[in-house]
PDB file of N, CA and C in Angstrom:
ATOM      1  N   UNK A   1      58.988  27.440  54.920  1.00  0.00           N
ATOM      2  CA  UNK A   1      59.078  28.887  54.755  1.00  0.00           C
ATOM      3  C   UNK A   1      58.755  29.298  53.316  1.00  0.00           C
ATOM      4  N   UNK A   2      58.750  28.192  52.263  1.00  0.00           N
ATOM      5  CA  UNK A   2      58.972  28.650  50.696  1.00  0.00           C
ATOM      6  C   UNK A   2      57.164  29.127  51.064  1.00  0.00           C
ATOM      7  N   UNK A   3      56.570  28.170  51.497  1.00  0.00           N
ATOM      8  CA  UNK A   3      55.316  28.147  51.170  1.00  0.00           C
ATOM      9  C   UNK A   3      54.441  29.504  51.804  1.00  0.00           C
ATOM     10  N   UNK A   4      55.264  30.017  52.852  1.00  0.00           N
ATOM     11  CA  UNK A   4      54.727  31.225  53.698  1.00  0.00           C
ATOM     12  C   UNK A   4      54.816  32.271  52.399  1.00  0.00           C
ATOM     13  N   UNK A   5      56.069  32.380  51.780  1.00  0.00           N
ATOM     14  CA  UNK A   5      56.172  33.226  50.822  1.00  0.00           C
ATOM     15  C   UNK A   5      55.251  33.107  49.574  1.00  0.00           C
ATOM     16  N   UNK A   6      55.145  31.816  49.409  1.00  0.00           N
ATOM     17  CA  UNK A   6      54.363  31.787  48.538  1.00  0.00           C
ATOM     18  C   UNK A   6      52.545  32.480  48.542  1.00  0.00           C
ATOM     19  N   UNK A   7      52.247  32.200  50.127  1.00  0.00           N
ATOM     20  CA  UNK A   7      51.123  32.777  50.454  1.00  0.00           C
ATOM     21  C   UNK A   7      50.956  34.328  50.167  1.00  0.00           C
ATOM     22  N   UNK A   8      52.297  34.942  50.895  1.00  0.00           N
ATOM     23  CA  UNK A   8      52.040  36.121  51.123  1.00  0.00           C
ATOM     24  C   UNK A   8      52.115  36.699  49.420  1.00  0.00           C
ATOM     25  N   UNK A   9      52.804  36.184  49.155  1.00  0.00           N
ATOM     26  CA  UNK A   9      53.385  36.699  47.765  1.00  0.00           C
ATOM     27  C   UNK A   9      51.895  37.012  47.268  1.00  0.00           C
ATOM     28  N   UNK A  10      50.773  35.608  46.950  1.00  0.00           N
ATOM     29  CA  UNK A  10      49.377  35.661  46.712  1.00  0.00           C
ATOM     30  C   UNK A  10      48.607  36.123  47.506  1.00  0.00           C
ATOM     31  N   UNK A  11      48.232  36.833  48.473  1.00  0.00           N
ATOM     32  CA  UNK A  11      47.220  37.673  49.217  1.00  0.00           C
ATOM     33  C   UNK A  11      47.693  39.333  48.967  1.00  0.00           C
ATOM     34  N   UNK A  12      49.035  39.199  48.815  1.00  0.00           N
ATOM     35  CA  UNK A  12      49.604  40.648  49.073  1.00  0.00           C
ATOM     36  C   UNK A  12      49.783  41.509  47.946  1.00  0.00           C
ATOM     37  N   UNK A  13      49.619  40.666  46.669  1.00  0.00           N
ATOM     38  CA  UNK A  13      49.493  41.548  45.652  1.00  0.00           C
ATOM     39  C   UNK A  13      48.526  42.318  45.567  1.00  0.00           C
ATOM     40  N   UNK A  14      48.647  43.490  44.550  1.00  0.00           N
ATOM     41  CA  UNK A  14      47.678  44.240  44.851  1.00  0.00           C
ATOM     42  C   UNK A  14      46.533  44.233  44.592  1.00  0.00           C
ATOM     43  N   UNK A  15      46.179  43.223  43.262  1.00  0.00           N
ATOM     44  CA  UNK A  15      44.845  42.789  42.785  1.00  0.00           C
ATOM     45  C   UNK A  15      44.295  42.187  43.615  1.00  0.00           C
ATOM     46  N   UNK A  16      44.713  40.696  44.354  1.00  0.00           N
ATOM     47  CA  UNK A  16      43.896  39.989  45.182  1.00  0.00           C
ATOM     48  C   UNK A  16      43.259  40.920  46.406  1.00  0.00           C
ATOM     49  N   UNK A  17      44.411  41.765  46.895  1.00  0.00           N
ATOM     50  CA  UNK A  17      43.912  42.495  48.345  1.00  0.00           C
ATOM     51  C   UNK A  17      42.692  43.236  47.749  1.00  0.00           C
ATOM     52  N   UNK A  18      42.316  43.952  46.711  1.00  0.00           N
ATOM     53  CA  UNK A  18      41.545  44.673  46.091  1.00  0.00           C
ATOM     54  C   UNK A  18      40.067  44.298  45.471  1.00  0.00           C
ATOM     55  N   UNK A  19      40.165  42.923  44.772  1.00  0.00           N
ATOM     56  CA  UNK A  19      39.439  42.014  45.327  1.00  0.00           C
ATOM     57  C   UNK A  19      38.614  41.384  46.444  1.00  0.00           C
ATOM     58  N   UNK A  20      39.824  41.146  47.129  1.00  0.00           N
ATOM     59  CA  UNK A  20      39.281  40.891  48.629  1.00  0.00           C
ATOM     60  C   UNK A  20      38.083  41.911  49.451  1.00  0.00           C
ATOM     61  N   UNK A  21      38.666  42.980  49.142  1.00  0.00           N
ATOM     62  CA  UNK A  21      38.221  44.085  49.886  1.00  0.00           C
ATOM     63  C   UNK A  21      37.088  44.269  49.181  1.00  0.00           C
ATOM     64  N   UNK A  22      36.666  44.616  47.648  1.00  0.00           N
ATOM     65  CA  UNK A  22      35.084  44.874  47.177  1.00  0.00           C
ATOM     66  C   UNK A  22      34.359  43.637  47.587  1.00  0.00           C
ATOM     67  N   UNK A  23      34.843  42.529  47.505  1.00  0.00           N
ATOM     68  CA  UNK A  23      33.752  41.304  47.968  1.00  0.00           C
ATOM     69  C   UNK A  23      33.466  41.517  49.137  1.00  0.00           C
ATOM     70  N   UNK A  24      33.521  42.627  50.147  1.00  0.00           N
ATOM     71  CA  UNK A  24      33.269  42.660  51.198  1.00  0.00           C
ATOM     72  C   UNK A  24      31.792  42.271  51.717  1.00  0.00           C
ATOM     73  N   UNK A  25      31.359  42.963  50.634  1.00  0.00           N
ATOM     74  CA  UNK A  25      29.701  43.714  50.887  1.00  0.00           C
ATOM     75  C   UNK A  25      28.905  42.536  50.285  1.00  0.00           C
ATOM     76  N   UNK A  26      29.522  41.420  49.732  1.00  0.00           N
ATOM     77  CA  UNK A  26      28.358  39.921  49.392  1.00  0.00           C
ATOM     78  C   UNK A  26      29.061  40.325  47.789  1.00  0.00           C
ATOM     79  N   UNK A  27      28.244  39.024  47.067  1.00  0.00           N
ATOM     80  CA  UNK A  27      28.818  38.285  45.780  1.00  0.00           C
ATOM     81  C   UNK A  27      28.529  39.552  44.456  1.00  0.00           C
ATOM     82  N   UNK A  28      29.414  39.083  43.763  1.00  0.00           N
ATOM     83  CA  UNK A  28      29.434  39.929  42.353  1.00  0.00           C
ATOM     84  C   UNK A  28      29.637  39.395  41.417  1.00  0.00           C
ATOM     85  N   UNK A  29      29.220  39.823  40.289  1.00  0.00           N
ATOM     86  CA  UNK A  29      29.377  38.945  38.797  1.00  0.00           C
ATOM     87  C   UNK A  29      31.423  39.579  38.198  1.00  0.00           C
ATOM     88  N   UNK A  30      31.491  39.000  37.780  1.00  0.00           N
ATOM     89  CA  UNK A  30      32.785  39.200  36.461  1.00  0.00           C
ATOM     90  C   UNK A  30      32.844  40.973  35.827  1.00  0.00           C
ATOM     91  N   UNK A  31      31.740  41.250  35.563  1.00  0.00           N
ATOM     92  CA  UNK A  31      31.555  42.260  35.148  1.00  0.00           C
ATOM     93  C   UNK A  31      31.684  43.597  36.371  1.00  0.00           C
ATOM     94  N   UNK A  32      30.832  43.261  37.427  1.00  0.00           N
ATOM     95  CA  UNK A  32      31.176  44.241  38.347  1.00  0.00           C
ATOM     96  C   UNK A  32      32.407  44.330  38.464  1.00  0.00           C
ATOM     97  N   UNK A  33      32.767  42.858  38.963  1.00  0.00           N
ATOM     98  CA  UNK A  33      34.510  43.683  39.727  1.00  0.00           C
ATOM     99  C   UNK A  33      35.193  43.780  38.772  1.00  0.00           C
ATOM    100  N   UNK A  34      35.161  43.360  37.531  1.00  0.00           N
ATOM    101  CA  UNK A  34      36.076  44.675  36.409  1.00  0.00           C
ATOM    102  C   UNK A  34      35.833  45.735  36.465  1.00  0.00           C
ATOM    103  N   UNK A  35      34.430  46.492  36.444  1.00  0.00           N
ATOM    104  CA  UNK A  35      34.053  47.963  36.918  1.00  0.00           C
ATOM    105  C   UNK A  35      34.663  48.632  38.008  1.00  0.00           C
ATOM    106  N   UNK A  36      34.945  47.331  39.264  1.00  0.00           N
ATOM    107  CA  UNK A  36      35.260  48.034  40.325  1.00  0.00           C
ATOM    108  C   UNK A  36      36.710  48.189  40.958  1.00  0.00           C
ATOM    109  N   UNK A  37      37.330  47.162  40.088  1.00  0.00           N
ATOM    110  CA  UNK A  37      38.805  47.215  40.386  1.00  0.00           C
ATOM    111  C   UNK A  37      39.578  48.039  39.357  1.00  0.00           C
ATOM    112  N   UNK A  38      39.766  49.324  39.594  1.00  0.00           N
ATOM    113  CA  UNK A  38      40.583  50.248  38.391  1.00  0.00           C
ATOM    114  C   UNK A  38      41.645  49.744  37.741  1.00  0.00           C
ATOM    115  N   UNK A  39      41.761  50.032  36.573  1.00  0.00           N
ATOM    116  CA  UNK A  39      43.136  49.299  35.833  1.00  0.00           C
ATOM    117  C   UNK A  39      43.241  47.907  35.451  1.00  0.00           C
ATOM    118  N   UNK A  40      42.495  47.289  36.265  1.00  0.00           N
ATOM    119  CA  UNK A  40      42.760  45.422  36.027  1.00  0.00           C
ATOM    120  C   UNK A  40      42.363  45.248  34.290  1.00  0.00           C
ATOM    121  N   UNK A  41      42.934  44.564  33.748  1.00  0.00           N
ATOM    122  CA  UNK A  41      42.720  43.770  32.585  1.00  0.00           C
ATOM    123  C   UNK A  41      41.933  42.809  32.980  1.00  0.00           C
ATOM    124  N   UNK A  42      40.901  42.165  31.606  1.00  0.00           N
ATOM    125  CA  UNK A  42      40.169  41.112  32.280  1.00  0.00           C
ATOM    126  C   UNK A  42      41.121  39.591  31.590  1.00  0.00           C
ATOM    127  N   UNK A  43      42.215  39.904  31.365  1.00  0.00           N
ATOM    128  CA  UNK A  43      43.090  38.329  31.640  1.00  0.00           C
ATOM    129  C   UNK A  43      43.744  38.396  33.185  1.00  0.00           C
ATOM    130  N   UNK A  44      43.971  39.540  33.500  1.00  0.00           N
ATOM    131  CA  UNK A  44      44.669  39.753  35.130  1.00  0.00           C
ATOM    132  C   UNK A  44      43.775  39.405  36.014  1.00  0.00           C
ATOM    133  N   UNK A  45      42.287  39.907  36.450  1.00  0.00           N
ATOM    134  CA  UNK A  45      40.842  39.359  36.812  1.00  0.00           C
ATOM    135  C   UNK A  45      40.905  38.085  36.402  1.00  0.00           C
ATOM    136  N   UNK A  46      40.742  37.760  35.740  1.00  0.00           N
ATOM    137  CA  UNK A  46      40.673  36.296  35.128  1.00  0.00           C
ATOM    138  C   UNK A  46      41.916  35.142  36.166  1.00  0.00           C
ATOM    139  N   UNK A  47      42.917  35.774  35.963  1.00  0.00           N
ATOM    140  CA  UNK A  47      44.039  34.977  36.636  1.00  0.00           C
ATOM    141  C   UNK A  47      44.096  34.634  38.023  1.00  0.00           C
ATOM    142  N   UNK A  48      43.571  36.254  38.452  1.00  0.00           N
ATOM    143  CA  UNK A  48      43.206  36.605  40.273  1.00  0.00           C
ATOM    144  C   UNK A  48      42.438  35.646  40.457  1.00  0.00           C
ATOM    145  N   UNK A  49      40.926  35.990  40.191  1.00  0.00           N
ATOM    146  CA  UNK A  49      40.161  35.184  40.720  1.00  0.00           C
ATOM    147  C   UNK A  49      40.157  33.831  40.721  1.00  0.00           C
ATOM    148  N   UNK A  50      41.189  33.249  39.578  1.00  0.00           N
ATOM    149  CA  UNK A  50      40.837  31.586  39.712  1.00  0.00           C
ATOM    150  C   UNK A  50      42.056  31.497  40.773  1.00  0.00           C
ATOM    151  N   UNK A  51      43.360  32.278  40.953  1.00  0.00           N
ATOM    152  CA  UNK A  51      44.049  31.933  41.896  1.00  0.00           C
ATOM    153  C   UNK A  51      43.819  32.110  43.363  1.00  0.00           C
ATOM    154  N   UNK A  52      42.700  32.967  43.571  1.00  0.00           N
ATOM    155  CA  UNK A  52      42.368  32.852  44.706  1.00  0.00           C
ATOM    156  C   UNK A  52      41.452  31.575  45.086  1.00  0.00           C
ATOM    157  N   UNK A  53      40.674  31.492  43.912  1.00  0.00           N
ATOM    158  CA  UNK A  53      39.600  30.419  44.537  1.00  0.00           C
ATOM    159  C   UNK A  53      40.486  29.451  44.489  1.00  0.00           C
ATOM    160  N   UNK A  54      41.587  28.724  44.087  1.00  0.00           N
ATOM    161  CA  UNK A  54      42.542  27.701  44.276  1.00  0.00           C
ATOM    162  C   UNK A  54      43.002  27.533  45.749  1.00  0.00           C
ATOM    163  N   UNK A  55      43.145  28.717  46.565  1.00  0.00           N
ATOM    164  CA  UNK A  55      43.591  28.563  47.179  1.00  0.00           C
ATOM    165  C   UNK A  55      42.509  28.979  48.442  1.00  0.00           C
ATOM    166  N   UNK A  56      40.920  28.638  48.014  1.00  0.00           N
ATOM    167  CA  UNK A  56      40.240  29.003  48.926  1.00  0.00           C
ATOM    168  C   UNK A  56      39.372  30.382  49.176  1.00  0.00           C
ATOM    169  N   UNK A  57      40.259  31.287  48.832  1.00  0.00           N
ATOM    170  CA  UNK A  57      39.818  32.419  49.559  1.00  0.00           C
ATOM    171  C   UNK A  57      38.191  33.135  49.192  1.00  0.00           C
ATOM    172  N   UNK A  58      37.813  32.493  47.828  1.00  0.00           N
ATOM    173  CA  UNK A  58      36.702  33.018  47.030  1.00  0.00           C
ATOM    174  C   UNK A  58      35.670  31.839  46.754  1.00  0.00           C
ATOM    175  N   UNK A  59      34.808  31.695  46.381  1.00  0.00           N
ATOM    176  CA  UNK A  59      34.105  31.182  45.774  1.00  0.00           C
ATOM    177  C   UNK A  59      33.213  31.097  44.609  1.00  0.00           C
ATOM    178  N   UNK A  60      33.319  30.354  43.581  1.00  0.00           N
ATOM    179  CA  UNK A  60      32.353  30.809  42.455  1.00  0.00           C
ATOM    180  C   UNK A  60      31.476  30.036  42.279  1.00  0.00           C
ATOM    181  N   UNK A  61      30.389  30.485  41.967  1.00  0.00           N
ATOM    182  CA  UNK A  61      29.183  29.489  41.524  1.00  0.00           C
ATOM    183  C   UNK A  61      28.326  30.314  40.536  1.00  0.00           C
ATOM    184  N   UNK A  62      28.256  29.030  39.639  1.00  0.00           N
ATOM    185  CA  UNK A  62      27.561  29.260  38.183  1.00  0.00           C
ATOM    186  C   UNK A  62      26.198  28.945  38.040  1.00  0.00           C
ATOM    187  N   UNK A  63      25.112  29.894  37.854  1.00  0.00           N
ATOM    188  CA  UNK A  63      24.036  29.592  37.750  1.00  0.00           C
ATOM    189  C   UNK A  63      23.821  28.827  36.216  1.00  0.00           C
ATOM    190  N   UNK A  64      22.587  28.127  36.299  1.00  0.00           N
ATOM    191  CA  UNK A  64      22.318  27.707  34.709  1.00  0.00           C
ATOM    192  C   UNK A  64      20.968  28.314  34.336  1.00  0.00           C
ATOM    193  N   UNK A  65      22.008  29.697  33.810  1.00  0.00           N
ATOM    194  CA  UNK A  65      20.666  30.726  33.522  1.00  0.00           C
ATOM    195  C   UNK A  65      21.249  30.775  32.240  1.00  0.00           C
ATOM    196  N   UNK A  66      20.176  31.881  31.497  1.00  0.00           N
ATOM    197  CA  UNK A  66      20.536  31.904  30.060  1.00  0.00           C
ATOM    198  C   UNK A  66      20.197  33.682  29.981  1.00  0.00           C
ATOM    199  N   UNK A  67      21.009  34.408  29.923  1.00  0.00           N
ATOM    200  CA  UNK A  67      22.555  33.760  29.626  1.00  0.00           C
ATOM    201  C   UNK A  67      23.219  33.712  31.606  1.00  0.00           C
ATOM    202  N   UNK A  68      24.391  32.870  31.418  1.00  0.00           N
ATOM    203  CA  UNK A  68      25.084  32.601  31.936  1.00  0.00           C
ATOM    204  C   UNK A  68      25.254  33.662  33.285  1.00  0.00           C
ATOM    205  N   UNK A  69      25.022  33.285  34.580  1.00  0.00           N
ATOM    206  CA  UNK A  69      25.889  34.265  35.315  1.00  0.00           C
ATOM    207  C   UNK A  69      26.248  33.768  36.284  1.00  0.00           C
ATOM    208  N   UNK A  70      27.619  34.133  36.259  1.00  0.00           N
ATOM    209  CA  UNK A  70      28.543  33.730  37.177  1.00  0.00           C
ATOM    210  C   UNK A  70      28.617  34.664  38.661  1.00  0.00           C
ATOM    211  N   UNK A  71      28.765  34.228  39.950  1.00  0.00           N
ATOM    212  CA  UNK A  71      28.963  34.917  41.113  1.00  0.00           C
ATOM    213  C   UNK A  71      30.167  35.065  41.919  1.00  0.00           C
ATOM    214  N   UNK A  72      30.924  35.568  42.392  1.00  0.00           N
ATOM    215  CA  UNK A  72      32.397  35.376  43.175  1.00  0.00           C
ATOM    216  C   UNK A  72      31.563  36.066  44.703  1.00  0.00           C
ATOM    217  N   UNK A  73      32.382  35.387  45.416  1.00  0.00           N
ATOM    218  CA  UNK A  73      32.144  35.499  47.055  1.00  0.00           C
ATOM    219  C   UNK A  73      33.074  35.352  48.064  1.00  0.00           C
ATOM    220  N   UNK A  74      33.048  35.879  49.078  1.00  0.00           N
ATOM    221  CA  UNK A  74      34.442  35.889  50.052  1.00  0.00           C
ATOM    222  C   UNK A  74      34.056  34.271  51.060  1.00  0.00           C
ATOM    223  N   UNK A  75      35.083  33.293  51.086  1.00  0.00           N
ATOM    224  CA  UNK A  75      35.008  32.312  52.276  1.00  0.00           C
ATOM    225  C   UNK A  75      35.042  32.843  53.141  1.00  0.00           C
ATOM    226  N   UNK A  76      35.102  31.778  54.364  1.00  0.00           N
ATOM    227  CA  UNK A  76      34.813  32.014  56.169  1.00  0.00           C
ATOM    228  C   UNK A  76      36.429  32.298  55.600  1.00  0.00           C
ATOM    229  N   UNK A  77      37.302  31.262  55.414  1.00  0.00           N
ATOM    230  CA  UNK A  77      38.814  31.649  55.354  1.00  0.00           C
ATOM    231  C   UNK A  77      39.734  32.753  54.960  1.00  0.00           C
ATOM    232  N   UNK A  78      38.872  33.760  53.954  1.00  0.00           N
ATOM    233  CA  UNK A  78      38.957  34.733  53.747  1.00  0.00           C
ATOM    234  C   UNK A  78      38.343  36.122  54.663  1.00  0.00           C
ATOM    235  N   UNK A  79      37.382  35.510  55.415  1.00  0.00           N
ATOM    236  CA  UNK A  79      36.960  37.060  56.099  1.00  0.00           C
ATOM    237  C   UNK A  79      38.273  37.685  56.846  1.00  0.00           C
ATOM    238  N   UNK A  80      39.283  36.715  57.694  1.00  0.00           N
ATOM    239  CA  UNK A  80      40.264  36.682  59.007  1.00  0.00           C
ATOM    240  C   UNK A  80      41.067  37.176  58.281  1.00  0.00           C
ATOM    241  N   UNK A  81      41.208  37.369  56.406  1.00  0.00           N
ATOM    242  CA  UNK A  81      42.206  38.375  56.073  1.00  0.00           C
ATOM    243  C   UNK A  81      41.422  39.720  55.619  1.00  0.00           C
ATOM    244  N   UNK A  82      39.959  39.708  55.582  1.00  0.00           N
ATOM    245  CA  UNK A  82      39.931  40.635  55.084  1.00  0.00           C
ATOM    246  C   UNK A  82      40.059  41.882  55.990  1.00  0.00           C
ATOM    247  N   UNK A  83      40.100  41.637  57.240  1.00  0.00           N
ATOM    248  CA  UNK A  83      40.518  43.001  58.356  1.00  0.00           C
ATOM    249  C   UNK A  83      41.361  43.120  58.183  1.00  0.00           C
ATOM    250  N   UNK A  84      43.152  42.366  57.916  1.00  0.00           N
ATOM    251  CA  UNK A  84      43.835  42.744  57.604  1.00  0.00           C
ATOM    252  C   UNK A  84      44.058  43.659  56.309  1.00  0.00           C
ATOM    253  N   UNK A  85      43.557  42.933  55.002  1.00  0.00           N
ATOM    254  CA  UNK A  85      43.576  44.208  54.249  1.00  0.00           C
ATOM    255  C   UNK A  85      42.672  45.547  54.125  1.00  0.00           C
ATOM    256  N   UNK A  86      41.872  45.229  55.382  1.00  0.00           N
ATOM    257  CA  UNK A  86      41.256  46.617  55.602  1.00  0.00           C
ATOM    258  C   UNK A  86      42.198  47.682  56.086  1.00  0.00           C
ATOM    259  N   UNK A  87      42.737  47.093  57.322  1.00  0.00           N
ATOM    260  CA  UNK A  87      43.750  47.967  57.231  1.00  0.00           C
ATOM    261  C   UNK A  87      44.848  48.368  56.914  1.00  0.00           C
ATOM    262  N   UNK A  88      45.571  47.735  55.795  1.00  0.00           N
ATOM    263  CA  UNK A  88      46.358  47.708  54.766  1.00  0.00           C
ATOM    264  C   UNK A  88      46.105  48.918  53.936  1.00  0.00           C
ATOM    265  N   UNK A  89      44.966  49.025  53.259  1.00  0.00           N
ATOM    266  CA  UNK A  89      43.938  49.821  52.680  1.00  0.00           C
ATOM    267  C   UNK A  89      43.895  51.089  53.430  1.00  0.00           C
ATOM    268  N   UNK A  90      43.746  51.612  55.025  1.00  0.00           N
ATOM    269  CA  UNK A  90      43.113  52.355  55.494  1.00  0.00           C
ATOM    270  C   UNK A  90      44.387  52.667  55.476  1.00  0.00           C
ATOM    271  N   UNK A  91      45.760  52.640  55.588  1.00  0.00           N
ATOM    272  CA  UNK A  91      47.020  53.148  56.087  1.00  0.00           C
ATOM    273  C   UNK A  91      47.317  53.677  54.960  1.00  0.00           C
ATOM    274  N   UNK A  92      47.167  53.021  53.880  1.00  0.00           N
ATOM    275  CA  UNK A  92      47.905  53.401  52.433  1.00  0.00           C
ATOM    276  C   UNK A  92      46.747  54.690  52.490  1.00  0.00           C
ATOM    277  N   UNK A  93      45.470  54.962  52.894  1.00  0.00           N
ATOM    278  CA  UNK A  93      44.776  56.049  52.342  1.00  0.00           C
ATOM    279  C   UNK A  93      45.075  57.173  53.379  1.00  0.00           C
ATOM    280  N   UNK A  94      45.341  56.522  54.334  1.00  0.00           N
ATOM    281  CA  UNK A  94      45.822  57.502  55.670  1.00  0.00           C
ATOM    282  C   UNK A  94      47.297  58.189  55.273  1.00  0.00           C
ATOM    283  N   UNK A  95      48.522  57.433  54.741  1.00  0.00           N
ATOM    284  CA  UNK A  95      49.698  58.267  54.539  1.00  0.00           C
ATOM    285  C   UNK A  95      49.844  58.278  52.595  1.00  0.00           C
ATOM    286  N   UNK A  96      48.965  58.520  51.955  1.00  0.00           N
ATOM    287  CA  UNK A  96      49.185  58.491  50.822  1.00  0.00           C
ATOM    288  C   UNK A  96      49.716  59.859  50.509  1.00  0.00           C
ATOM    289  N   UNK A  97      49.676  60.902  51.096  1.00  0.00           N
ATOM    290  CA  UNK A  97      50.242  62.382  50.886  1.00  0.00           C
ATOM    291  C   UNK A  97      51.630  62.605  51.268  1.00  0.00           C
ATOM    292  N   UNK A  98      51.696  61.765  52.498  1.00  0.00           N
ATOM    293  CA  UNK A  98      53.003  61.665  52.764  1.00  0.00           C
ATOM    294  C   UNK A  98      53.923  61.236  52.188  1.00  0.00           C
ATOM    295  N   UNK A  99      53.786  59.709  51.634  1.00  0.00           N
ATOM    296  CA  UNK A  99      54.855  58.704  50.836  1.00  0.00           C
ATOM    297  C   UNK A  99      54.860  59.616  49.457  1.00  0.00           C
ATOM    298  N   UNK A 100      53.835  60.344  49.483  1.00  0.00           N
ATOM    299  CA  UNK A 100      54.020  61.219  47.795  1.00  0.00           C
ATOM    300  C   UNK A 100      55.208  61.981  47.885  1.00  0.00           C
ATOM    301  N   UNK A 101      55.299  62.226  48.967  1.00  0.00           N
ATOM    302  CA  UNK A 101      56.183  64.005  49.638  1.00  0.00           C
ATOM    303  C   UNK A 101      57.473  63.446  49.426  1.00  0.00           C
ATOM    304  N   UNK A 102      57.384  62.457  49.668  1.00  0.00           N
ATOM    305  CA  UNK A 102      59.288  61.573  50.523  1.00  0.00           C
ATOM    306  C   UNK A 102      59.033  61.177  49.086  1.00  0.00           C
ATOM    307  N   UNK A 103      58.439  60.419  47.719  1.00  0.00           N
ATOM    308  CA  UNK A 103      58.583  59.910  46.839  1.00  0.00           C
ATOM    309  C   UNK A 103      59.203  61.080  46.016  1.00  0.00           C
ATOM    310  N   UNK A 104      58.636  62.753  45.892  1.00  0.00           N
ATOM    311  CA  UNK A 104      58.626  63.722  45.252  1.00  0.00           C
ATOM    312  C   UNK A 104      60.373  64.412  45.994  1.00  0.00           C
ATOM    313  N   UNK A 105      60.658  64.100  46.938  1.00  0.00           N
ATOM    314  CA  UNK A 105      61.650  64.629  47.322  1.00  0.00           C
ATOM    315  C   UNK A 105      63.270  63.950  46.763  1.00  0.00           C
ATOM    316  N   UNK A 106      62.703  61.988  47.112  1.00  0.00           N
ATOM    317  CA  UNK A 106      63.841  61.271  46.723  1.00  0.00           C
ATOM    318  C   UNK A 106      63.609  61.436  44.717  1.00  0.00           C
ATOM    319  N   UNK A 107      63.353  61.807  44.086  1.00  0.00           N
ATOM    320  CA  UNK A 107      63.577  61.905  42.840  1.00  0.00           C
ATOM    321  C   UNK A 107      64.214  63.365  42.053  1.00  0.00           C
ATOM    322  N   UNK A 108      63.602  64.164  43.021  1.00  0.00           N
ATOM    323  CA  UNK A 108      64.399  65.711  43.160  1.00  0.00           C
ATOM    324  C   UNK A 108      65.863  65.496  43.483  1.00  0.00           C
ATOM    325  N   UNK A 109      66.135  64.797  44.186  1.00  0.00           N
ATOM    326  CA  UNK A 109      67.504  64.483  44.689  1.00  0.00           C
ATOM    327  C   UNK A 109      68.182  64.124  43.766  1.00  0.00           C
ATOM    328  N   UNK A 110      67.769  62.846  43.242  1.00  0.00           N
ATOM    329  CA  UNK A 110      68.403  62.144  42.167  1.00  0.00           C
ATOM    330  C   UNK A 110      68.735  62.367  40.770  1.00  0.00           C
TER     331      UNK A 110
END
């Protein structure tokens, strides 16, 4: 069971799911998905991506170009979550007005 947690703990944060989800569309350099993931630091990027590819879900491969470019990519093992955080994604954009309402109400209270 430690290890279930341990999974979820790593897919479910919010960087990896976010991740997950721009690699949808085929491979990207370092630079894009800092562009494309809002807020990330590139030591937090940095951390994500090697912890995902540890555990499979990504792939990197380094060309020997000059200069240097690196690619990240979604595995077969990763597609079977990425519907899940599709719709992870689609719910949070579907009740995001709502949880604001109940967020804006429980602090009025308090």
């Amino acid at each position: 069971m430690a290890f279930i947690r341990q999974i979820l703990d790593r897919v479910g944060d919010k960087w990896s799911m976010l991740i997950i989800a721009i690699l949808e569309d085929g491979a990207l350099r370092y630079t894009d998905l800092q562009r494309d993931v809002p807020g990330i630091s590139q030591r937090m990027l940095s951390h994500t991506l090697r912890q995902l590819q540890q555990d499979g879900l990504i792939t990197r491969t380094a060309y020997a170009e000059v200069p240097p470019r690196v690619e990240y990519t979604l595995t077969p093992l990763s597609r079977g979550l990425l519907d899940i955080v599709k719709q992870l994604i689609g719910w949070a954009s579907d009740h995001h007005d709502e949880i604001r309402a109940h967020r804006d109400r429980a602090t009025a209270a308090s």
